[in-house]
C-alpha atoms as a PDB file:
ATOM      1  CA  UNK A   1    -142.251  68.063 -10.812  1.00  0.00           C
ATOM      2  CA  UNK A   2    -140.911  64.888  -9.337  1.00  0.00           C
ATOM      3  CA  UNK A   3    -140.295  62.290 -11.994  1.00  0.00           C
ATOM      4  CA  UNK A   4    -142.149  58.969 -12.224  1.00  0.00           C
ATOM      5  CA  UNK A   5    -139.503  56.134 -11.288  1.00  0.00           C
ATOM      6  CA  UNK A   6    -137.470  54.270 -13.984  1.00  0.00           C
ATOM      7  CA  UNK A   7    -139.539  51.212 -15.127  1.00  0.00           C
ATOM      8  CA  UNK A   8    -137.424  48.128 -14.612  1.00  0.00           C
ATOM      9  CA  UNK A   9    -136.315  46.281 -17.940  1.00  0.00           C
ATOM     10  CA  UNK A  10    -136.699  42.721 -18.040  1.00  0.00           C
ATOM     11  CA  UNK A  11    -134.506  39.653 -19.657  1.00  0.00           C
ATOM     12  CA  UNK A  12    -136.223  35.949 -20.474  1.00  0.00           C
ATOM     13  CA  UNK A  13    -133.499  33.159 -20.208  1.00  0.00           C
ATOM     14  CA  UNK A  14    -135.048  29.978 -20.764  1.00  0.00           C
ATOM     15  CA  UNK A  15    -134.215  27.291 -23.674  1.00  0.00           C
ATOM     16  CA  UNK A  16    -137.247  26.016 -24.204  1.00  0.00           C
ATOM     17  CA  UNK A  17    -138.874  28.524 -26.976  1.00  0.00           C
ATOM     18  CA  UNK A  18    -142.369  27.871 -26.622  1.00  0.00           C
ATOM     19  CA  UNK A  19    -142.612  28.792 -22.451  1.00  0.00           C
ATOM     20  CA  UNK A  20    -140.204  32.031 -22.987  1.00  0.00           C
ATOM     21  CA  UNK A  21    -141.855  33.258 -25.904  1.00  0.00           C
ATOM     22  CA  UNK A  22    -145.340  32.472 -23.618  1.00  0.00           C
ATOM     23  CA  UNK A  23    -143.791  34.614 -20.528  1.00  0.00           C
ATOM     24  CA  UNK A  24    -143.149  37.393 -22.512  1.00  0.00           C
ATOM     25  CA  UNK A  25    -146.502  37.713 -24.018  1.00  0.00           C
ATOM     26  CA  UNK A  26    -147.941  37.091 -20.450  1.00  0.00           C
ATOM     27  CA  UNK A  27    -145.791  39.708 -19.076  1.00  0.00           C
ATOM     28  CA  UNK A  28    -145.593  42.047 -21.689  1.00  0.00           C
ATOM     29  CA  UNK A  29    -148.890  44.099 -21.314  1.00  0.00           C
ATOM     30  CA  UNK A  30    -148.046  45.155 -17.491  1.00  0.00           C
ATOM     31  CA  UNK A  31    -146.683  48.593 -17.523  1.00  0.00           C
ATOM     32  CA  UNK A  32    -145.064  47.806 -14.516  1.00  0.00           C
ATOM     33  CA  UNK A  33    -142.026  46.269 -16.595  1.00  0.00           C
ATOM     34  CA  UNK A  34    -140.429  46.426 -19.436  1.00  0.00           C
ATOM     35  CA  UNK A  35    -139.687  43.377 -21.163  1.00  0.00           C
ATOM     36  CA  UNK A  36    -136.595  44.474 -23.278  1.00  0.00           C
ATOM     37  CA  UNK A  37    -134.604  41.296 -24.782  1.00  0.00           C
ATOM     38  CA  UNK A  38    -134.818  37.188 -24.675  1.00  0.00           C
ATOM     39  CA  UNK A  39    -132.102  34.670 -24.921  1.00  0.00           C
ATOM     40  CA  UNK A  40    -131.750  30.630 -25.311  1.00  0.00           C
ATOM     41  CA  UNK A  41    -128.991  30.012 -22.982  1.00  0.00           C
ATOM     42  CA  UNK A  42    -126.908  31.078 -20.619  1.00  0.00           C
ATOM     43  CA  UNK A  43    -124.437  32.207 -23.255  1.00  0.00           C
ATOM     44  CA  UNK A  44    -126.622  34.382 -25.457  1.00  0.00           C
ATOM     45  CA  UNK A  45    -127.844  35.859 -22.220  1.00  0.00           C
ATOM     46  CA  UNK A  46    -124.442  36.897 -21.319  1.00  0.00           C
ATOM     47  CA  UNK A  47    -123.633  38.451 -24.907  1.00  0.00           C
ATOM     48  CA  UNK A  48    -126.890  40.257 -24.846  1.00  0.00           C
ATOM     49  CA  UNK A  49    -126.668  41.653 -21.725  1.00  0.00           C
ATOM     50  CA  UNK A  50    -122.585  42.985 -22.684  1.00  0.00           C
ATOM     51  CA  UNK A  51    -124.857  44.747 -25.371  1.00  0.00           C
ATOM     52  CA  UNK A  52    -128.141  46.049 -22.884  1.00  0.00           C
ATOM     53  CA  UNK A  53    -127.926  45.085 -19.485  1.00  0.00           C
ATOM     54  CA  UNK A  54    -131.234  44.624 -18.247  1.00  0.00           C
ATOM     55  CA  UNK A  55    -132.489  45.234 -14.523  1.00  0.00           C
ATOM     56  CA  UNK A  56    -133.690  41.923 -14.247  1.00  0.00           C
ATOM     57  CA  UNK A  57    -133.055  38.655 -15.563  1.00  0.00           C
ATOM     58  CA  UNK A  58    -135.867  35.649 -15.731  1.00  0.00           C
ATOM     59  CA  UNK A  59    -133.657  32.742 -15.738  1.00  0.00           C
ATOM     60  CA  UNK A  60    -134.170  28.787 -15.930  1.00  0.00           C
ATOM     61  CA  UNK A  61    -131.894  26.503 -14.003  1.00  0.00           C
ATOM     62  CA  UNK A  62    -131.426  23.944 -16.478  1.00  0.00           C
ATOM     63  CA  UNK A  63    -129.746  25.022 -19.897  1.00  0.00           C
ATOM     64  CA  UNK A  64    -127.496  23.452 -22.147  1.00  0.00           C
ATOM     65  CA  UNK A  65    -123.735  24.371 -22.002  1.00  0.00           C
ATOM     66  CA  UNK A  66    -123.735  26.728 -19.365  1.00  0.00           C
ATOM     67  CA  UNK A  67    -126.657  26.433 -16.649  1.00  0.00           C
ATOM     68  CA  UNK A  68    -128.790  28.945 -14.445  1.00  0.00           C
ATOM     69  CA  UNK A  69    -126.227  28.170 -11.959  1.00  0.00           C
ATOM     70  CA  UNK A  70    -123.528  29.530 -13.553  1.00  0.00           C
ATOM     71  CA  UNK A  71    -125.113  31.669 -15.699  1.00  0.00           C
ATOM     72  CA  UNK A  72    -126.197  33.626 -12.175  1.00  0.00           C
ATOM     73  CA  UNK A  73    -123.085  33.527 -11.535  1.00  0.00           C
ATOM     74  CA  UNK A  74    -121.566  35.296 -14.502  1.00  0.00           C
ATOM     75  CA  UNK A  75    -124.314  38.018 -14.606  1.00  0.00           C
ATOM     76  CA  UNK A  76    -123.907  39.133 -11.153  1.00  0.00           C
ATOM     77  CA  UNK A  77    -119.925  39.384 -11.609  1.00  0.00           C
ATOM     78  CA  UNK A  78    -119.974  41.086 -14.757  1.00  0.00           C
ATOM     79  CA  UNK A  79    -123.382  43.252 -13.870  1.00  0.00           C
ATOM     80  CA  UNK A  80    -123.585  43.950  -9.862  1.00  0.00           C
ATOM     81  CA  UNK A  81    -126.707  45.920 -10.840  1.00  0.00           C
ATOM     82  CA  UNK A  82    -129.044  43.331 -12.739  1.00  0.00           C
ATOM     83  CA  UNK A  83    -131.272  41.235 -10.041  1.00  0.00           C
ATOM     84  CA  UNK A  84    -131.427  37.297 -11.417  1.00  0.00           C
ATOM     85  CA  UNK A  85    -134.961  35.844 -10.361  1.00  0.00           C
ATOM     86  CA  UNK A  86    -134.556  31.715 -10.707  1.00  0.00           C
ATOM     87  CA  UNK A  87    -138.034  30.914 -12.771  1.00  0.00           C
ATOM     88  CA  UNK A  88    -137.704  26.894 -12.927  1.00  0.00           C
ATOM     89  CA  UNK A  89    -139.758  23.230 -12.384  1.00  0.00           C
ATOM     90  CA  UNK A  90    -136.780  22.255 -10.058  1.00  0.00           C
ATOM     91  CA  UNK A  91    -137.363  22.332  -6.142  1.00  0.00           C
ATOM     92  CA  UNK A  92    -134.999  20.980  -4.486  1.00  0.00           C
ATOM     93  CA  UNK A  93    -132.794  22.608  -1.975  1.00  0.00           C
ATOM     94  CA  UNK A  94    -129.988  21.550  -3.505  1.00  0.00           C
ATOM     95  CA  UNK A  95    -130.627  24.306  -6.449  1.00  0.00           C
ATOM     96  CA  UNK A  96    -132.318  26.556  -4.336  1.00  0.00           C
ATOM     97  CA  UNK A  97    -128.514  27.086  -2.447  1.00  0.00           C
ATOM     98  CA  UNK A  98    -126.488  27.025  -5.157  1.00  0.00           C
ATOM     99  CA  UNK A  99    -128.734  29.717  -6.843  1.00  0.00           C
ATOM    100  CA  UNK A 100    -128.769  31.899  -3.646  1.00  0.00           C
ATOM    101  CA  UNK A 101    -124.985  31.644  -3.444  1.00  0.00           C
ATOM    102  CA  UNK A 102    -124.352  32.459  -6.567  1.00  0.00           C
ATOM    103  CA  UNK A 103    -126.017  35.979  -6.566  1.00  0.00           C
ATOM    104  CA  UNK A 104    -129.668  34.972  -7.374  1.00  0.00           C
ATOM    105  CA  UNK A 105    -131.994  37.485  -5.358  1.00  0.00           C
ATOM    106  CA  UNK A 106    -135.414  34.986  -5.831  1.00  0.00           C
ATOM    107  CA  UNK A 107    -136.131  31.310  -6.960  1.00  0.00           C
ATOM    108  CA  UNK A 108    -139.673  30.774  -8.063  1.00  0.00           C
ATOM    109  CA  UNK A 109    -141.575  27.924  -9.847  1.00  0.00           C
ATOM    110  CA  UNK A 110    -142.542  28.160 -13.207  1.00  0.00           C
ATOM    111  CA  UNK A 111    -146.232  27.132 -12.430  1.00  0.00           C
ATOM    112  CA  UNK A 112    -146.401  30.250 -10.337  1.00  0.00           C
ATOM    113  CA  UNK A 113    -149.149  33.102 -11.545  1.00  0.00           C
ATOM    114  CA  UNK A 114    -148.095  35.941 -13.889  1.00  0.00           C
ATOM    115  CA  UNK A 115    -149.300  38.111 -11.311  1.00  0.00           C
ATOM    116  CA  UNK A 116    -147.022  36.496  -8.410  1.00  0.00           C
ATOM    117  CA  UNK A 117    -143.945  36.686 -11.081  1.00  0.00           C
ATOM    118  CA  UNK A 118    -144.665  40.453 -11.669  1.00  0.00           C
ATOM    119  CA  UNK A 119    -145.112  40.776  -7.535  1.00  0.00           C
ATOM    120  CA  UNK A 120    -141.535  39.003  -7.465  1.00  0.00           C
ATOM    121  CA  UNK A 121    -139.692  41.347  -9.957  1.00  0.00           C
ATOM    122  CA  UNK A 122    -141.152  44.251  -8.190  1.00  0.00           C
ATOM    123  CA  UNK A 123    -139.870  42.948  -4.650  1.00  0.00           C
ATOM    124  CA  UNK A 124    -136.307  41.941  -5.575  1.00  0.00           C
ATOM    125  CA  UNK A 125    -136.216  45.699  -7.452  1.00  0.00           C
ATOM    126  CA  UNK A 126    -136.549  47.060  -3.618  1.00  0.00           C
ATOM    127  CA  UNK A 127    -133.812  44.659  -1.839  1.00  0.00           C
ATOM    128  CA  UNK A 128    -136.119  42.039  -0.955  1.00  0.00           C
ATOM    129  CA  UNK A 129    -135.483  38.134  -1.584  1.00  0.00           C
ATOM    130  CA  UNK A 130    -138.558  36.210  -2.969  1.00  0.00           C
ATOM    131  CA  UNK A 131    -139.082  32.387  -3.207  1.00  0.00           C
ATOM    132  CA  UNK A 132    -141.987  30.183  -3.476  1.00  0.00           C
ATOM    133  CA  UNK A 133    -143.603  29.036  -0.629  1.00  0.00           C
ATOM    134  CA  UNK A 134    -142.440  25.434  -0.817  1.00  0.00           C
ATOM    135  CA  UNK A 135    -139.021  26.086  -2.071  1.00  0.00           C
ATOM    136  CA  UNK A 136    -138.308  28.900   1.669  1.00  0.00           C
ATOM    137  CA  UNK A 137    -139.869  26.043   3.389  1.00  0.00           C
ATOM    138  CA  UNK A 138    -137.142  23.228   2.750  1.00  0.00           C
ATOM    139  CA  UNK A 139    -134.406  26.571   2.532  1.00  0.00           C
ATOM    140  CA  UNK A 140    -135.362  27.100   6.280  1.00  0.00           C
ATOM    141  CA  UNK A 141    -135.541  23.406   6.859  1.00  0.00           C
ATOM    142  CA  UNK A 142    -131.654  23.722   5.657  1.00  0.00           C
ATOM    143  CA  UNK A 143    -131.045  27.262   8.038  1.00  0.00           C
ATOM    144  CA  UNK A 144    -132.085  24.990  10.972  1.00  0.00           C
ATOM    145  CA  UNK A 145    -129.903  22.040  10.042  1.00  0.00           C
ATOM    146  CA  UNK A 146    -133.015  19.606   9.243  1.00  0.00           C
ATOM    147  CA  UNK A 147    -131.089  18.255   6.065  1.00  0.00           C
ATOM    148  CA  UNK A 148    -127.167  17.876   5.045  1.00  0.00           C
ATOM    149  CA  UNK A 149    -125.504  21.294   4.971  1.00  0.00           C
ATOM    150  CA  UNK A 150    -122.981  19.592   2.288  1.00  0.00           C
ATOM    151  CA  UNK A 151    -124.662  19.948  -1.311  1.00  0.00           C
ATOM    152  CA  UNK A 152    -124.615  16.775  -3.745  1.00  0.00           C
ATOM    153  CA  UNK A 153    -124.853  17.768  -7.447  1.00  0.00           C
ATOM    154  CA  UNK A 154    -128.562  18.771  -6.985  1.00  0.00           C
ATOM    155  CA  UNK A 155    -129.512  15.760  -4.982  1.00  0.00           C
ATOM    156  CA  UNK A 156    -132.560  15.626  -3.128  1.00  0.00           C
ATOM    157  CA  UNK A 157    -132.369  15.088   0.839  1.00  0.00           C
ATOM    158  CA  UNK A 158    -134.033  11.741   0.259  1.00  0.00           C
ATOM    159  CA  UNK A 159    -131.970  10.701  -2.562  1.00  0.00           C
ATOM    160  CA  UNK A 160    -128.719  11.228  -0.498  1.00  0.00           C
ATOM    161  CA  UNK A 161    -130.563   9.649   2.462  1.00  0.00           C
ATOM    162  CA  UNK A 162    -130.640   6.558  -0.234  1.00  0.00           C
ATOM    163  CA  UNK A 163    -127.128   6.719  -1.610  1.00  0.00           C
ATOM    164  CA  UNK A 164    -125.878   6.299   2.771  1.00  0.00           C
ATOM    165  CA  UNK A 165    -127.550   3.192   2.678  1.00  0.00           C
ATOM    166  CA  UNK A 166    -126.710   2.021  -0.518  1.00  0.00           C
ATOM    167  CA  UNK A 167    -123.467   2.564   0.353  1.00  0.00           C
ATOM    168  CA  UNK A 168    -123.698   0.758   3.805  1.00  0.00           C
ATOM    169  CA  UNK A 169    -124.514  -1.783   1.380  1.00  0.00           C
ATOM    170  CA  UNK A 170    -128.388  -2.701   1.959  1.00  0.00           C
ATOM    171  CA  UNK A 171    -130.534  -3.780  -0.960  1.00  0.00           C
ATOM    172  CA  UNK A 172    -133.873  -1.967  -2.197  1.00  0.00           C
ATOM    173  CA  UNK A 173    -135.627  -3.988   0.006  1.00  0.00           C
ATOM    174  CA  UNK A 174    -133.870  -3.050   3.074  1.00  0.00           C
ATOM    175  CA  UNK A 175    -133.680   0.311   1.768  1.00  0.00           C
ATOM    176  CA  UNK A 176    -137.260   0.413   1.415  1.00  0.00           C
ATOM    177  CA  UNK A 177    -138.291  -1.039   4.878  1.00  0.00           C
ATOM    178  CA  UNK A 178    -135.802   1.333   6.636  1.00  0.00           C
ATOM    179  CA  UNK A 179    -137.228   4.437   4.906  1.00  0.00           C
ATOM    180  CA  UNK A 180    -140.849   3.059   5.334  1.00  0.00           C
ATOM    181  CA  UNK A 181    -141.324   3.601   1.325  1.00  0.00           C
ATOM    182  CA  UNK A 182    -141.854   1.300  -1.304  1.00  0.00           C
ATOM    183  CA  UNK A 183    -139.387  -0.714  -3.004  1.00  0.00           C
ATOM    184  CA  UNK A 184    -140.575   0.748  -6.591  1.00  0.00           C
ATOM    185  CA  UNK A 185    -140.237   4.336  -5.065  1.00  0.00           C
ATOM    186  CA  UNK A 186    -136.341   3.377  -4.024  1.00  0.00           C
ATOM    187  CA  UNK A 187    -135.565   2.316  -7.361  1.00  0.00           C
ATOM    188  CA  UNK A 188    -137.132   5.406  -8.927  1.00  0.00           C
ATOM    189  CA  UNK A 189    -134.674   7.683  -6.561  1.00  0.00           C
ATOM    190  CA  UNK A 190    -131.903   5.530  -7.751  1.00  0.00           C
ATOM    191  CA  UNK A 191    -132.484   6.001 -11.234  1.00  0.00           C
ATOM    192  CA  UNK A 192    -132.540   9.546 -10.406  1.00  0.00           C
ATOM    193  CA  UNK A 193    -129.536  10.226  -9.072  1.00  0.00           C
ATOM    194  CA  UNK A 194    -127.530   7.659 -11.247  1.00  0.00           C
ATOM    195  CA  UNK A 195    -128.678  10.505 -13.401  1.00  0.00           C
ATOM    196  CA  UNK A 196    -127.986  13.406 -11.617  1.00  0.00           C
ATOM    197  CA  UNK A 197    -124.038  11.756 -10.908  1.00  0.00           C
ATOM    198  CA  UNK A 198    -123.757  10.803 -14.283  1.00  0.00           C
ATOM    199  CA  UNK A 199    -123.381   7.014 -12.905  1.00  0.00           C
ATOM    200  CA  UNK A 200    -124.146   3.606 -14.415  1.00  0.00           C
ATOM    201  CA  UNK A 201    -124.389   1.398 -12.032  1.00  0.00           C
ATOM    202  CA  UNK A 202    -124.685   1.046  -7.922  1.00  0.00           C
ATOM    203  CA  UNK A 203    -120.401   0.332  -7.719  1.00  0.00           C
ATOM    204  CA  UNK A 204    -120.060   3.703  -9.380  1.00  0.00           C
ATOM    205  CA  UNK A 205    -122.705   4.989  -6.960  1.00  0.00           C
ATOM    206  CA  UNK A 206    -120.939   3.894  -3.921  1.00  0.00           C
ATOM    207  CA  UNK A 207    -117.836   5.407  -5.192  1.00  0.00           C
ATOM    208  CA  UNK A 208    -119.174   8.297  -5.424  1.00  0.00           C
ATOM    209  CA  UNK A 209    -120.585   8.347  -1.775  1.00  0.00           C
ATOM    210  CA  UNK A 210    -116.898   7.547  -0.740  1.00  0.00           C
ATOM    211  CA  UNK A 211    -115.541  10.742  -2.249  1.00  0.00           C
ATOM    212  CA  UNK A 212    -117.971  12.658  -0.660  1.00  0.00           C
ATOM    213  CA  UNK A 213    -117.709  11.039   2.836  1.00  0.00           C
ATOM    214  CA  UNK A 214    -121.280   9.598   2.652  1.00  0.00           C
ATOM    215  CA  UNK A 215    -119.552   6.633   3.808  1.00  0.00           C
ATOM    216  CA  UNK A 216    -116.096   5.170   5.292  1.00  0.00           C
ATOM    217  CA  UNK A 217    -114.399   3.271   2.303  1.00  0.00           C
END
């Protein structure tokens, strides 16, 4: 009798109680998988998994103390056999990269079905990389060389498009009439990235683009 192949177990990684808790109930009543363990961050994850290493690991990109990033990271060194599926609101190809590099075999977004989830888990099990549609569209827009190759801290093509001309030194306004957008929608990529760089003010921006060769000092 040949036996019936090994259901795959399943870890949820995601801080935010309420959706992880949701996902597993959601998930939970396929027979498909398994869903054998949750954890909070990136750090329970890790200690869990030294304890039960599951198959495959549900992870968010955002986390306190140690991201999806690097969380990835850390599972694939430490557990070459676990697949890490990236379940996140982020879609920008800045985390899409860093996710793929770091081990991650699919990058979905958290409004995706259950069903297309379950489809996704199945598909890395058998070698194959999943993403959502939007996020392999700007990762192919990348493969042909359609946006900076260099990543920024999770920057957005457009909001690195902003920081060159901020630091080429041209106000909103000329930001905004060079890009075609408004001048509120400028300022709301600014206030982004100051975010994203951890930077108060446009002289800290436009150091910033110095270090990284955005611009010529």
């Amino acid at each position: 009798m040949i036996a019936a192949p090994a259901v795959p177990t399943v870890m949820v990684v995601d801080d935010q109680t309420l959706f992880r808790r949701g996902l597993m109930m959601l998930l939970q009543s396929d027979t498909r998988i398994k869903i054998v363990d949750d954890a909070a961050s990136g750090a329970e994850a890790m200690e869990k998994m030294g304890k039960n290493a599951a198959d495959i690991v549900l992870l968010d990109i955002k986390m306190p103390v140690m991201d999806g990033i690097e969380t990835t990271r850390r599972i694939i060194n430490a557990f070459p056999k676990t697949k890490v599926l990236i379940l996140t609101t982020f879609e920008n190809d800045g985390y899409v990269v860093q996710a793929l590099q770091a081990g991650a075999s699919g990058y979905l977004l958290k409004d995706s079905q259950p069903e297309a989830i379950l489809s996704a888990m199945l598909a890395i099990m058998s070698g194959e990389r999943v993403m959502t549609q939007s996020v392999a569209d700007q990762f192919l827009n990348l493969l042909n060389g359609s946006v900076p190759k260099e990543r920024y801290d999770g920057m957005t093509r457009r909001e690195v498009e902003i920081l060159k001309l901020l630091g080429q030194g041209l106000t909103n306004k000329q930001i905004a009439y060079r890009l075609k957008i408004s001048e509120k929608t400028v300022r709301n990529h600014i206030s982004n990235f100051y975010a994203k760089l951890g930077v108060g003010d446009r002289s800290q921006a436009v150091l910033y683009a110095v270090r990284k060769g955005l611009v010529e000092p």
